[in-house]
PDB file of N, CA and C in Angstrom:
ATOM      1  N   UNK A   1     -43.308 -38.861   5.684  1.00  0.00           N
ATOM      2  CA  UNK A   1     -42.836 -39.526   6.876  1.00  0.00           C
ATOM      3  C   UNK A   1     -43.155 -41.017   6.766  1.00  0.00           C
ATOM      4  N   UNK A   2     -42.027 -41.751   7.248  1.00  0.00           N
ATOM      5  CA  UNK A   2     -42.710 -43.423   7.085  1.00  0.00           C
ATOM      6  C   UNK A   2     -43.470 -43.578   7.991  1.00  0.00           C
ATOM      7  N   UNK A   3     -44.305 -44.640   7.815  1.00  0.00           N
ATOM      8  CA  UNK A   3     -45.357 -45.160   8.354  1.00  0.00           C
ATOM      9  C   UNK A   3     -44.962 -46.863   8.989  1.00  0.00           C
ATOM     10  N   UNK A   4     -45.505 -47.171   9.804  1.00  0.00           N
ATOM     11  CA  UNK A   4     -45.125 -48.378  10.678  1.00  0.00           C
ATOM     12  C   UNK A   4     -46.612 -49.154  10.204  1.00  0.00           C
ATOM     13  N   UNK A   5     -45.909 -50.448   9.917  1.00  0.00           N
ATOM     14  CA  UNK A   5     -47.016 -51.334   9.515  1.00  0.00           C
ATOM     15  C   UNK A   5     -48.233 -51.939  10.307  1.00  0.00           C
ATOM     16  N   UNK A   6     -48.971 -52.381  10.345  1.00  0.00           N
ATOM     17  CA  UNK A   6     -50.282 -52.312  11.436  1.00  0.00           C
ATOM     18  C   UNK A   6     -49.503 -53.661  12.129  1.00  0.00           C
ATOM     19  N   UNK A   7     -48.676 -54.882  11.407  1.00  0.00           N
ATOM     20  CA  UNK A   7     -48.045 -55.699  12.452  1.00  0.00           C
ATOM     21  C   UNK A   7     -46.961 -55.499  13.507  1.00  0.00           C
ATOM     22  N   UNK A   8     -46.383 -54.260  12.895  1.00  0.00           N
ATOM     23  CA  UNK A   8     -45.277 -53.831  13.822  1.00  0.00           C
ATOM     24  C   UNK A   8     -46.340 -53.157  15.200  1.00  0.00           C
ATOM     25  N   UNK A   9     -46.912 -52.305  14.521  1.00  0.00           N
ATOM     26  CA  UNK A   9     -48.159 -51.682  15.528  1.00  0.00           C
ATOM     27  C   UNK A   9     -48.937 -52.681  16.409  1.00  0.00           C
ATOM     28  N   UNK A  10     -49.065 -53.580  15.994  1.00  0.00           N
ATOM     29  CA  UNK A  10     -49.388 -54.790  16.916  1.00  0.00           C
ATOM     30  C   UNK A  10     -48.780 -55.142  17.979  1.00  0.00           C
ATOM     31  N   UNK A  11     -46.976 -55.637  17.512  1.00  0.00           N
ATOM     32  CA  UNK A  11     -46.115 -56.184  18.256  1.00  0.00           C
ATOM     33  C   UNK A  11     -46.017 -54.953  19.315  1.00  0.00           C
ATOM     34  N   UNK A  12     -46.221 -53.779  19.023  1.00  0.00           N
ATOM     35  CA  UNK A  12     -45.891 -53.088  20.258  1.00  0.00           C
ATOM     36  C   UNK A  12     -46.521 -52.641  20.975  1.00  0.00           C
ATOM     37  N   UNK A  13     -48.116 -53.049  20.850  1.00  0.00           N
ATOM     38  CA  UNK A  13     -49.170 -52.882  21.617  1.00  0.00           C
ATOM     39  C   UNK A  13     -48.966 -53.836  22.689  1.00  0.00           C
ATOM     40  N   UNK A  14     -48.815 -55.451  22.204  1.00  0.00           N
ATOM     41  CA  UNK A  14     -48.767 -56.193  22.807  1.00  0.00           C
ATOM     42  C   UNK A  14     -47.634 -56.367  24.051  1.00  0.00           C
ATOM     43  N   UNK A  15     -46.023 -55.866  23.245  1.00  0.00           N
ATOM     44  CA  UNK A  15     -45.384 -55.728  24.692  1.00  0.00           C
ATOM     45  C   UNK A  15     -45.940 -54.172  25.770  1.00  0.00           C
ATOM     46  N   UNK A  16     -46.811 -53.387  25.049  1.00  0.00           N
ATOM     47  CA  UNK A  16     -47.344 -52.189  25.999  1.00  0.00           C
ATOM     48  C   UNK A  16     -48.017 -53.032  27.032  1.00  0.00           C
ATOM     49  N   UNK A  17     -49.159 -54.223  26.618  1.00  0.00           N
ATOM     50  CA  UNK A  17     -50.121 -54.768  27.653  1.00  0.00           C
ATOM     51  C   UNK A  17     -49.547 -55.609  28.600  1.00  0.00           C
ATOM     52  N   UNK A  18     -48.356 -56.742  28.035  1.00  0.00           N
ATOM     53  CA  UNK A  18     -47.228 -57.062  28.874  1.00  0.00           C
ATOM     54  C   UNK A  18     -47.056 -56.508  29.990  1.00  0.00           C
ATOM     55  N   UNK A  19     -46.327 -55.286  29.087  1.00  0.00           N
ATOM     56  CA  UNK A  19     -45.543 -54.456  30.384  1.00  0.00           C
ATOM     57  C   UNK A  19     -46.502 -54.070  31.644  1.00  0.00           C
ATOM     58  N   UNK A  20     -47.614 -53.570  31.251  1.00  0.00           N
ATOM     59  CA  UNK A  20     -48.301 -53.278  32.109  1.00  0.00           C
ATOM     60  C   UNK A  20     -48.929 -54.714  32.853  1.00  0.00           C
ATOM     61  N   UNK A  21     -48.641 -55.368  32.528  1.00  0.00           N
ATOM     62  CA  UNK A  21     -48.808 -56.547  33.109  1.00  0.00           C
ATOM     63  C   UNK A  21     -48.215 -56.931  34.088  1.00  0.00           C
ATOM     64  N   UNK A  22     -46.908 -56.760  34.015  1.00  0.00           N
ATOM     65  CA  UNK A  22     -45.441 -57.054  34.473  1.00  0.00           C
ATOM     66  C   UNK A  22     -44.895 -58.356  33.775  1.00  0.00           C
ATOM     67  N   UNK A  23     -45.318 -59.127  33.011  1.00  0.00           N
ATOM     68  CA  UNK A  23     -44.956 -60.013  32.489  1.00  0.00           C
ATOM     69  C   UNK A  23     -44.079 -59.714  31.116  1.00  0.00           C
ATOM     70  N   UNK A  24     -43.721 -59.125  30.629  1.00  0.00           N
ATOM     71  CA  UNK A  24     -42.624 -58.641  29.834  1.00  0.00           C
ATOM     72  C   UNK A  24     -40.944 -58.845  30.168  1.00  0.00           C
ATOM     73  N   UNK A  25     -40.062 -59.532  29.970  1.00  0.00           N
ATOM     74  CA  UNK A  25     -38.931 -59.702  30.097  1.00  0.00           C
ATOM     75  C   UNK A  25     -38.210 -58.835  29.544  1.00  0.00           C
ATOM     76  N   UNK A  26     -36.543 -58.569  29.304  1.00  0.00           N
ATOM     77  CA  UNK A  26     -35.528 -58.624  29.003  1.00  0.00           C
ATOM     78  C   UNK A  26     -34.942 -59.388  28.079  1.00  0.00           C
ATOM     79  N   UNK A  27     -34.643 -59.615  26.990  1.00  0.00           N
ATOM     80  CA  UNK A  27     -34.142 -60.465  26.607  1.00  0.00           C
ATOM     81  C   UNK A  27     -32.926 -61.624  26.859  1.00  0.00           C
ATOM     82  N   UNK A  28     -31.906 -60.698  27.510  1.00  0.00           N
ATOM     83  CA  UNK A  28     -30.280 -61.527  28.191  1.00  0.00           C
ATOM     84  C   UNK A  28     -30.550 -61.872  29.475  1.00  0.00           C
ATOM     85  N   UNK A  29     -30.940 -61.276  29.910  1.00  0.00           N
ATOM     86  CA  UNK A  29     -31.182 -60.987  31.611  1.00  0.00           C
ATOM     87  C   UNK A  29     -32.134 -61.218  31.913  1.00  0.00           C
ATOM     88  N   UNK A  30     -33.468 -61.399  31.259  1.00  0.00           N
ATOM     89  CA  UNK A  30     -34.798 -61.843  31.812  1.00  0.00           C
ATOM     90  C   UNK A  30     -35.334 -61.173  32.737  1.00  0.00           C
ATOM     91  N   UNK A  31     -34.636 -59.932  33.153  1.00  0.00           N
ATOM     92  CA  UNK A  31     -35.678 -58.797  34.377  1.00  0.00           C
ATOM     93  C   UNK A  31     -36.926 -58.463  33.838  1.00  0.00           C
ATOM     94  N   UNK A  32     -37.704 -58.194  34.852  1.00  0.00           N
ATOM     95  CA  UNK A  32     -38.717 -57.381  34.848  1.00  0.00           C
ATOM     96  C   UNK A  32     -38.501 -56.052  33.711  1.00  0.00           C
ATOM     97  N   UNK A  33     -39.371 -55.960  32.662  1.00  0.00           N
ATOM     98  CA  UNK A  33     -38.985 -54.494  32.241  1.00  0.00           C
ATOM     99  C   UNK A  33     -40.311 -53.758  32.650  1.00  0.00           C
ATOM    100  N   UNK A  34     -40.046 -52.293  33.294  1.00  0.00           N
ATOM    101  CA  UNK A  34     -40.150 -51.255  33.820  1.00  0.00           C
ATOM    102  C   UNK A  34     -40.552 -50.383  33.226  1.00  0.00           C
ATOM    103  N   UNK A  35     -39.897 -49.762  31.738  1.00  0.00           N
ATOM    104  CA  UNK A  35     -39.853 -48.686  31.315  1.00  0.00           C
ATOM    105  C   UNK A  35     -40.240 -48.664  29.968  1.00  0.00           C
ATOM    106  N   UNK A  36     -41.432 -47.794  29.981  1.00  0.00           N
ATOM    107  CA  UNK A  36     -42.300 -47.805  28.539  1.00  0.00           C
ATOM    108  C   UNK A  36     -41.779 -47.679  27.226  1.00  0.00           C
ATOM    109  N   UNK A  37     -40.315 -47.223  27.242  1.00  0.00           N
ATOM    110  CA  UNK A  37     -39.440 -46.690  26.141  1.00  0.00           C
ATOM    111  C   UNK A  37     -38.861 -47.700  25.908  1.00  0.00           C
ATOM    112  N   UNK A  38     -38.247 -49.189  26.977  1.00  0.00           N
ATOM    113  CA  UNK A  38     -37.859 -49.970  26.574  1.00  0.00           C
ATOM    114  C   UNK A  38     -38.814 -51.393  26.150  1.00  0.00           C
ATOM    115  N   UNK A  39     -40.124 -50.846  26.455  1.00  0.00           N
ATOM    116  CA  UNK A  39     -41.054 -51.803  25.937  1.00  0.00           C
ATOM    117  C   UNK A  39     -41.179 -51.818  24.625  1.00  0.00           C
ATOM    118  N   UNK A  40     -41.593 -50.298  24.399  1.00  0.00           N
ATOM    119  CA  UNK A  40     -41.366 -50.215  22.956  1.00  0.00           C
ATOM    120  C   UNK A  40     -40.614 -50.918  21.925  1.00  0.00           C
ATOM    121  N   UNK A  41     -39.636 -50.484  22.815  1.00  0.00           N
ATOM    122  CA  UNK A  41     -38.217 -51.009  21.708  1.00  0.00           C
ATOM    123  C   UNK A  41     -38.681 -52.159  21.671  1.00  0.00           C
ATOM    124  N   UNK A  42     -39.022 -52.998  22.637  1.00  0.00           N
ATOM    125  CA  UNK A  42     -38.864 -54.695  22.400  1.00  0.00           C
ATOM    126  C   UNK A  42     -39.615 -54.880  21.594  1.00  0.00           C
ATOM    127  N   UNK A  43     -40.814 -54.394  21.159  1.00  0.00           N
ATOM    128  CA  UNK A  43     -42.042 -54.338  20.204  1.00  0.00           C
ATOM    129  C   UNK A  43     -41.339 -53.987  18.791  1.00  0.00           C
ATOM    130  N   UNK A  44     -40.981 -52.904  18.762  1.00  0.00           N
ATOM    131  CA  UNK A  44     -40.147 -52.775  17.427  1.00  0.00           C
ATOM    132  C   UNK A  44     -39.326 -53.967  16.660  1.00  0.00           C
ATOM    133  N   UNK A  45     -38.431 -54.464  17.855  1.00  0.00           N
ATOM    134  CA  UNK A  45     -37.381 -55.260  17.662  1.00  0.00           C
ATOM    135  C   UNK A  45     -37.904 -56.485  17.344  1.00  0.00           C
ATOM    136  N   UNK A  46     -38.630 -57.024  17.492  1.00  0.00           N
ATOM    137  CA  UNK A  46     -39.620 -58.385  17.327  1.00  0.00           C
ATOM    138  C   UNK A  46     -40.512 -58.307  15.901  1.00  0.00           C
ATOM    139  N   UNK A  47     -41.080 -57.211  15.693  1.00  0.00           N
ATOM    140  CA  UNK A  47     -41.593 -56.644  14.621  1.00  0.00           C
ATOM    141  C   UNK A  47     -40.613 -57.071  12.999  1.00  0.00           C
ATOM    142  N   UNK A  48     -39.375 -56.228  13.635  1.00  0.00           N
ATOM    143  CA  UNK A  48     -38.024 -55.987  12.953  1.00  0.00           C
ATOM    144  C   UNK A  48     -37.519 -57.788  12.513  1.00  0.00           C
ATOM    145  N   UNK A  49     -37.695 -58.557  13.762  1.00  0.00           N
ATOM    146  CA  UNK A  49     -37.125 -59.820  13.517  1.00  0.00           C
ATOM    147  C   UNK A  49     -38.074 -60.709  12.330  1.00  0.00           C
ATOM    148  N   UNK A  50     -39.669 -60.058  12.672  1.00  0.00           N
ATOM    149  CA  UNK A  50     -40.634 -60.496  11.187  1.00  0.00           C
ATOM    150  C   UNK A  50     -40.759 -60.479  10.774  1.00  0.00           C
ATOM    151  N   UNK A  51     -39.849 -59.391   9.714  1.00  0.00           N
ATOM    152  CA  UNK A  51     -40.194 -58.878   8.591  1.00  0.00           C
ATOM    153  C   UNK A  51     -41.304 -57.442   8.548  1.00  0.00           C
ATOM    154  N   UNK A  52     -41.568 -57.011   9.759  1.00  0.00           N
ATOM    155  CA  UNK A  52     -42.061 -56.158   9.571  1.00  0.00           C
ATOM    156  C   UNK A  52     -42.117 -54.894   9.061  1.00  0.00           C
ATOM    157  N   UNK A  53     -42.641 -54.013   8.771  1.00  0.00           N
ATOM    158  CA  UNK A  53     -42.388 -52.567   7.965  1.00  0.00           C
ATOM    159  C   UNK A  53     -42.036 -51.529   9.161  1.00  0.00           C
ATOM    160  N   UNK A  54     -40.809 -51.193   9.501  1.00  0.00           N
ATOM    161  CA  UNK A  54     -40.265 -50.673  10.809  1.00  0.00           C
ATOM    162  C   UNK A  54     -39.457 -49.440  10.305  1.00  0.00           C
ATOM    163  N   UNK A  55     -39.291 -48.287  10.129  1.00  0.00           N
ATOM    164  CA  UNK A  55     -38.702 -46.919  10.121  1.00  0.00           C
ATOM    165  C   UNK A  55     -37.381 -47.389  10.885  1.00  0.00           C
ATOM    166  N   UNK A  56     -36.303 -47.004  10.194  1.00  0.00           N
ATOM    167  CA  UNK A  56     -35.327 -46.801  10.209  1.00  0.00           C
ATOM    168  C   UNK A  56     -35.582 -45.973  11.735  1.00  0.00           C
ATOM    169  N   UNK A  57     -34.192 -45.958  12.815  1.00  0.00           N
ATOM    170  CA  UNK A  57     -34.456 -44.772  13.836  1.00  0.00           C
ATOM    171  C   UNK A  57     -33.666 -43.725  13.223  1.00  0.00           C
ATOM    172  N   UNK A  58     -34.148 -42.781  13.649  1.00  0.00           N
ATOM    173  CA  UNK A  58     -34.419 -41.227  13.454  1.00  0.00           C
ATOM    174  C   UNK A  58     -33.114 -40.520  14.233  1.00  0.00           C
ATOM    175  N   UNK A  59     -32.096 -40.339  13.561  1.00  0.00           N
ATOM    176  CA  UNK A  59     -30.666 -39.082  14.231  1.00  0.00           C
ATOM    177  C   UNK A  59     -31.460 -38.164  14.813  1.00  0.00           C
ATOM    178  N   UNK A  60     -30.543 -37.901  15.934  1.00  0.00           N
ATOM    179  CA  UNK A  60     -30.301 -37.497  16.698  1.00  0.00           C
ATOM    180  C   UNK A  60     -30.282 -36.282  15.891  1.00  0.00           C
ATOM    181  N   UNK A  61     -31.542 -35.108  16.802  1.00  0.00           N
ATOM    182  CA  UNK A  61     -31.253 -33.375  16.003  1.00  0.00           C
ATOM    183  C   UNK A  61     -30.034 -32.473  17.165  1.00  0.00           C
ATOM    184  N   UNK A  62     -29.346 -32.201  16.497  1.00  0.00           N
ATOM    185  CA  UNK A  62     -28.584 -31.231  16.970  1.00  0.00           C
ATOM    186  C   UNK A  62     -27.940 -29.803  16.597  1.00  0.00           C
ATOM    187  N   UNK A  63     -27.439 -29.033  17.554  1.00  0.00           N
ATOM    188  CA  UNK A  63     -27.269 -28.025  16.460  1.00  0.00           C
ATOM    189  C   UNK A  63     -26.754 -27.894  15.566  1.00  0.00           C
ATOM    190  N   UNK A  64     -27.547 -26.845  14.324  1.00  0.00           N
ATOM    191  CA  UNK A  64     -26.782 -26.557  13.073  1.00  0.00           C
ATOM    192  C   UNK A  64     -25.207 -26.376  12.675  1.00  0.00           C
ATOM    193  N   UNK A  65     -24.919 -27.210  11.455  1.00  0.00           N
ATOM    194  CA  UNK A  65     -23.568 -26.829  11.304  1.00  0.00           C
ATOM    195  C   UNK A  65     -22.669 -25.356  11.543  1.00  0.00           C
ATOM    196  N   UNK A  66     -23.544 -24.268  11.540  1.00  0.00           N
ATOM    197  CA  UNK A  66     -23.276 -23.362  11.317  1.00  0.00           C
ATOM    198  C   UNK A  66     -22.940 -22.513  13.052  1.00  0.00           C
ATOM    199  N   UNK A  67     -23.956 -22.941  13.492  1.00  0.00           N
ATOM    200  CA  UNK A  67     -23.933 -22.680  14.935  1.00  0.00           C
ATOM    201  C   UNK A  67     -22.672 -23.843  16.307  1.00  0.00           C
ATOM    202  N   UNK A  68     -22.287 -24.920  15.313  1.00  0.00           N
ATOM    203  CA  UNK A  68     -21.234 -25.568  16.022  1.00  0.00           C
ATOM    204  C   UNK A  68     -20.317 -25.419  15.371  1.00  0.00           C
ATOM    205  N   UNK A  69     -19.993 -24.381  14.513  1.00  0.00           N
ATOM    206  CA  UNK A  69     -18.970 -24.071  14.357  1.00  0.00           C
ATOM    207  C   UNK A  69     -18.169 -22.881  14.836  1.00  0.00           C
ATOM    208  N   UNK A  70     -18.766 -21.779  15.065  1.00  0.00           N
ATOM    209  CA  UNK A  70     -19.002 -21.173  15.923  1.00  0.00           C
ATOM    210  C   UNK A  70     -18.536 -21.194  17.420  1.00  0.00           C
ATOM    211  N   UNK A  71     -19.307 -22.076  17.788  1.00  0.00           N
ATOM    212  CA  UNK A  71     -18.800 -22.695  19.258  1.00  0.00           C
ATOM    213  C   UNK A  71     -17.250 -23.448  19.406  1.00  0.00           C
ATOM    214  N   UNK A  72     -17.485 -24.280  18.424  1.00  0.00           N
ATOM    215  CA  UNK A  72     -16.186 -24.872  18.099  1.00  0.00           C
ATOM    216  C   UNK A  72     -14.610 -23.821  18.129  1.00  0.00           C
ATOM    217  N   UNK A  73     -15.255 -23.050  17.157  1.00  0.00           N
ATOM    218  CA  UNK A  73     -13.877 -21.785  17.333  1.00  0.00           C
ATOM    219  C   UNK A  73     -13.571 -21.036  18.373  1.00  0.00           C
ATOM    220  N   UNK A  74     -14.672 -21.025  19.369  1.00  0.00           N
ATOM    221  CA  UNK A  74     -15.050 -19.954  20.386  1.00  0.00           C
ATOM    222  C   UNK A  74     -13.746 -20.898  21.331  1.00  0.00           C
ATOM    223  N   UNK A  75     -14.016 -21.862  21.719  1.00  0.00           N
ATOM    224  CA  UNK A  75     -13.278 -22.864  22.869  1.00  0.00           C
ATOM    225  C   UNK A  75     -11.922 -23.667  22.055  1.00  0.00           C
ATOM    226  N   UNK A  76     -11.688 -23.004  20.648  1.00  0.00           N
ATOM    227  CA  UNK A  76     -10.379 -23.059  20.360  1.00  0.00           C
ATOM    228  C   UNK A  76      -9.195 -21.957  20.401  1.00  0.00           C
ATOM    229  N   UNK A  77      -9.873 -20.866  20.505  1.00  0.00           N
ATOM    230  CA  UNK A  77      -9.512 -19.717  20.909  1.00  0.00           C
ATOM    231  C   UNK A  77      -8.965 -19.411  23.080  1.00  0.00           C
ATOM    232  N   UNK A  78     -10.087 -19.795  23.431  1.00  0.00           N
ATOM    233  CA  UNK A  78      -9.948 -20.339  24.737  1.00  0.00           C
ATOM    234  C   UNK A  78      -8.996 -21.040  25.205  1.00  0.00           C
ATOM    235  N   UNK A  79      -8.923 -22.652  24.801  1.00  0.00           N
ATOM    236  CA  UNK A  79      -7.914 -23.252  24.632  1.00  0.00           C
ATOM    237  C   UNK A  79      -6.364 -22.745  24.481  1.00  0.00           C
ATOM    238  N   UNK A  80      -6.577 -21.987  23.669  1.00  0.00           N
ATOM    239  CA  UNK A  80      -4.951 -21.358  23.437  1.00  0.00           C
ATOM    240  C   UNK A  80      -4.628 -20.204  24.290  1.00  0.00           C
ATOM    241  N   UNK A  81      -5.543 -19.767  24.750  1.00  0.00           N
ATOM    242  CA  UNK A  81      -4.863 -18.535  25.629  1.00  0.00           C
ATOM    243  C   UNK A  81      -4.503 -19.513  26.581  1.00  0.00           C
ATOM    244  N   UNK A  82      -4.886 -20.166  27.868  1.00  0.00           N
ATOM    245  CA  UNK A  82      -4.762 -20.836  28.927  1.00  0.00           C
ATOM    246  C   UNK A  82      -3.632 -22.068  28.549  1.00  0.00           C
ATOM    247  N   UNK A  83      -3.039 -22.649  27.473  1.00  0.00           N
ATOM    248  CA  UNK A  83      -2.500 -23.180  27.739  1.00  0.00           C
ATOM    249  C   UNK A  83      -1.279 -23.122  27.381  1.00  0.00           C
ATOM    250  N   UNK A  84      -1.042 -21.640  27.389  1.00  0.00           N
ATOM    251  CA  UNK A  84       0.939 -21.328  27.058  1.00  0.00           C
ATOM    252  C   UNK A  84       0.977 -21.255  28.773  1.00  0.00           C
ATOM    253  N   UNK A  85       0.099 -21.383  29.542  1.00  0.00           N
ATOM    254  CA  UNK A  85       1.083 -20.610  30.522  1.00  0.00           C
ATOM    255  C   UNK A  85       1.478 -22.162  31.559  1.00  0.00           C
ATOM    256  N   UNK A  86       2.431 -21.897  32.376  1.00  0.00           N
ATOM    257  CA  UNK A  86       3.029 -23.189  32.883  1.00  0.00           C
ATOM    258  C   UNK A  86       2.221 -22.583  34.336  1.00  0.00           C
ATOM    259  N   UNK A  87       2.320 -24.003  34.938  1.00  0.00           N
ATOM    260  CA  UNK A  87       1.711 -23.894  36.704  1.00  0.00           C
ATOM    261  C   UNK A  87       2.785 -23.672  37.273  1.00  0.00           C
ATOM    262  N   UNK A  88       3.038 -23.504  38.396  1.00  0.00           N
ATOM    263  CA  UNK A  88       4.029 -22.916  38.961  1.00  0.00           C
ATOM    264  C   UNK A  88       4.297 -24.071  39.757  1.00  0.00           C
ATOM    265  N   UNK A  89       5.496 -24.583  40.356  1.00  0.00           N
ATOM    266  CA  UNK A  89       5.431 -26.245  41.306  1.00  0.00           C
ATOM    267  C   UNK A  89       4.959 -25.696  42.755  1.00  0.00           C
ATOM    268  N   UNK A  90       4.269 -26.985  43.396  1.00  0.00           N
ATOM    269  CA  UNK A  90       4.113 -26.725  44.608  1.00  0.00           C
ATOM    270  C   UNK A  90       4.781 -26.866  45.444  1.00  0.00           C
ATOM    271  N   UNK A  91       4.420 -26.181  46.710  1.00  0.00           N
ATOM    272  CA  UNK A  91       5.495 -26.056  47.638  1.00  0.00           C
ATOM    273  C   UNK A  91       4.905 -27.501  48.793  1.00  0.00           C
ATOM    274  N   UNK A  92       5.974 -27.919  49.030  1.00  0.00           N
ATOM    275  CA  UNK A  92       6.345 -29.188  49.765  1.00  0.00           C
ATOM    276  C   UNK A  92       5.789 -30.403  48.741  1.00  0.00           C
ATOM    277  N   UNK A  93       5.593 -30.078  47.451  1.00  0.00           N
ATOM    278  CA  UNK A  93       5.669 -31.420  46.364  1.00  0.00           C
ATOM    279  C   UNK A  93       6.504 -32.490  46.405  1.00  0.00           C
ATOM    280  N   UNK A  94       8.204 -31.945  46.625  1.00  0.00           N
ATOM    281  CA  UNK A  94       9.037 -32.875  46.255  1.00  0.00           C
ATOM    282  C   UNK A  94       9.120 -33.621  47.574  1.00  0.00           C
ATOM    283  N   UNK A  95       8.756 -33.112  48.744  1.00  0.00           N
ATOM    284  CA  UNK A  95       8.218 -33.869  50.187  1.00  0.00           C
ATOM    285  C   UNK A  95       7.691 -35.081  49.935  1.00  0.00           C
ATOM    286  N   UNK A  96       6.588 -35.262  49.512  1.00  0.00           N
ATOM    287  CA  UNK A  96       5.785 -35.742  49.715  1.00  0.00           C
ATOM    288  C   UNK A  96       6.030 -36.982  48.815  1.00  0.00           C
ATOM    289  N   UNK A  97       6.777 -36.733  47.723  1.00  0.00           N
ATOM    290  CA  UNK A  97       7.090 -37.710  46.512  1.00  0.00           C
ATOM    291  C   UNK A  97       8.119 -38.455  47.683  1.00  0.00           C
ATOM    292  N   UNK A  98       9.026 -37.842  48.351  1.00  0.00           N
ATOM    293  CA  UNK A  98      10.365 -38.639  48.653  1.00  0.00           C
ATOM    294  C   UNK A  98      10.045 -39.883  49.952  1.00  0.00           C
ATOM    295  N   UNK A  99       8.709 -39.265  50.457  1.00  0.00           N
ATOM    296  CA  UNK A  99       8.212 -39.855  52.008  1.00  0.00           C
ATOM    297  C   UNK A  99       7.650 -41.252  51.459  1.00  0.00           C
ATOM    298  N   UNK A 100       6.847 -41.157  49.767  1.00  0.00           N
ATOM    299  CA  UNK A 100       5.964 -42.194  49.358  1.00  0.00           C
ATOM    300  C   UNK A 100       7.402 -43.485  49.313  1.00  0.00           C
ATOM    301  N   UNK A 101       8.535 -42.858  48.563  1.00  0.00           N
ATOM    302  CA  UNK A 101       9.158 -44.128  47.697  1.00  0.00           C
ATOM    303  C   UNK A 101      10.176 -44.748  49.294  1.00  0.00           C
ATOM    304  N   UNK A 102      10.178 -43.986  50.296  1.00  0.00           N
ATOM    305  CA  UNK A 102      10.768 -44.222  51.300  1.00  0.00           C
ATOM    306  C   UNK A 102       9.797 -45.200  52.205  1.00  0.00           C
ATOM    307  N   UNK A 103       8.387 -45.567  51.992  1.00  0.00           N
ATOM    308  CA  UNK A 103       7.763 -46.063  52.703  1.00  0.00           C
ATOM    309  C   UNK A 103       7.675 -47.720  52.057  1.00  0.00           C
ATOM    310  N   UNK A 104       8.406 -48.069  50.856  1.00  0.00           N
ATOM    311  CA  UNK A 104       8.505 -49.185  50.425  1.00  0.00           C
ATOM    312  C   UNK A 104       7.984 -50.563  51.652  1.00  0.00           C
ATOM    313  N   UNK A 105       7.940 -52.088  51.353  1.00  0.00           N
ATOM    314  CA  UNK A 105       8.306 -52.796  51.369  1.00  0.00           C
ATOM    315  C   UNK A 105       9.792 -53.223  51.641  1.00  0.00           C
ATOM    316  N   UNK A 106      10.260 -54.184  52.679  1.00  0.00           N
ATOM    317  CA  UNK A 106      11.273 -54.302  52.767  1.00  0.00           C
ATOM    318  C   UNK A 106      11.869 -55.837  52.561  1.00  0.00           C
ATOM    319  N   UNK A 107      12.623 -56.336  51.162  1.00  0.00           N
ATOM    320  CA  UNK A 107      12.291 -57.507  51.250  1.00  0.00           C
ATOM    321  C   UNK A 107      13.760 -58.380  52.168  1.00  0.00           C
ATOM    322  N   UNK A 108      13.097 -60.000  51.987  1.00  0.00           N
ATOM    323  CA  UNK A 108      13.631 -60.398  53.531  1.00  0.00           C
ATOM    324  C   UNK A 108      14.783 -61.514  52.724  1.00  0.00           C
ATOM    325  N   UNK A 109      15.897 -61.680  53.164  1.00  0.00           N
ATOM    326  CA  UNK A 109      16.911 -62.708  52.676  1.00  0.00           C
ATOM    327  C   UNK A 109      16.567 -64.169  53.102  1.00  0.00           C
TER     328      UNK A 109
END
């Protein structure tokens, strides 16, 4: 597993004490940041801008190929039953279309 360099580990101590500070910004926007996950990041990202030794981020685990495929076929199967069949039109539809284009604007000479 990679390992994060003791300066990157630094930079993100330091926006941790920030944050808890409240003195930690935003970068575009300059808000208040709030949220320990985005402190982090800012620590990383600063780290990242130094040359620091920073781990690649980590994909996203999801399910196995084997098990979304599976699923995949399940709701393609689905799919095809439900969509030979037609809806049937509603009743007072064509009403309601004829009342809209009749309510126009009337322009003036």
């Amino acid at each position: 597993m990679a390992k994060y360099s003791k300066g990157s580990q630094d930079k993100v101590e330091k926006a941790m004490k920030e944050k808890k500070s409240g003195t930690l910004k935003s970068g575009r926007s300059g808000k208040k940041v709030t949220s320990r996950k985005q402190a982090i990041a800012i620590g990383l990202s600063e780290a990242r801008q130094e040359g620091k030794k920073v781990p690649k981020k980590a994909a996203k685990k999801g399910p196995s190929k084997k098990k979304a495929a599976k699923k995949s076929g399940a709701k393609k199967k689905a799919a095809k039953k439900g969509g030979a069949r037609k809806s049937a039109p509603r009743k007072g539809g064509a009403k309601k279309k004829a009342a809209k284009k009749s309510t126009g604007r009337k322009r003036s000479s």
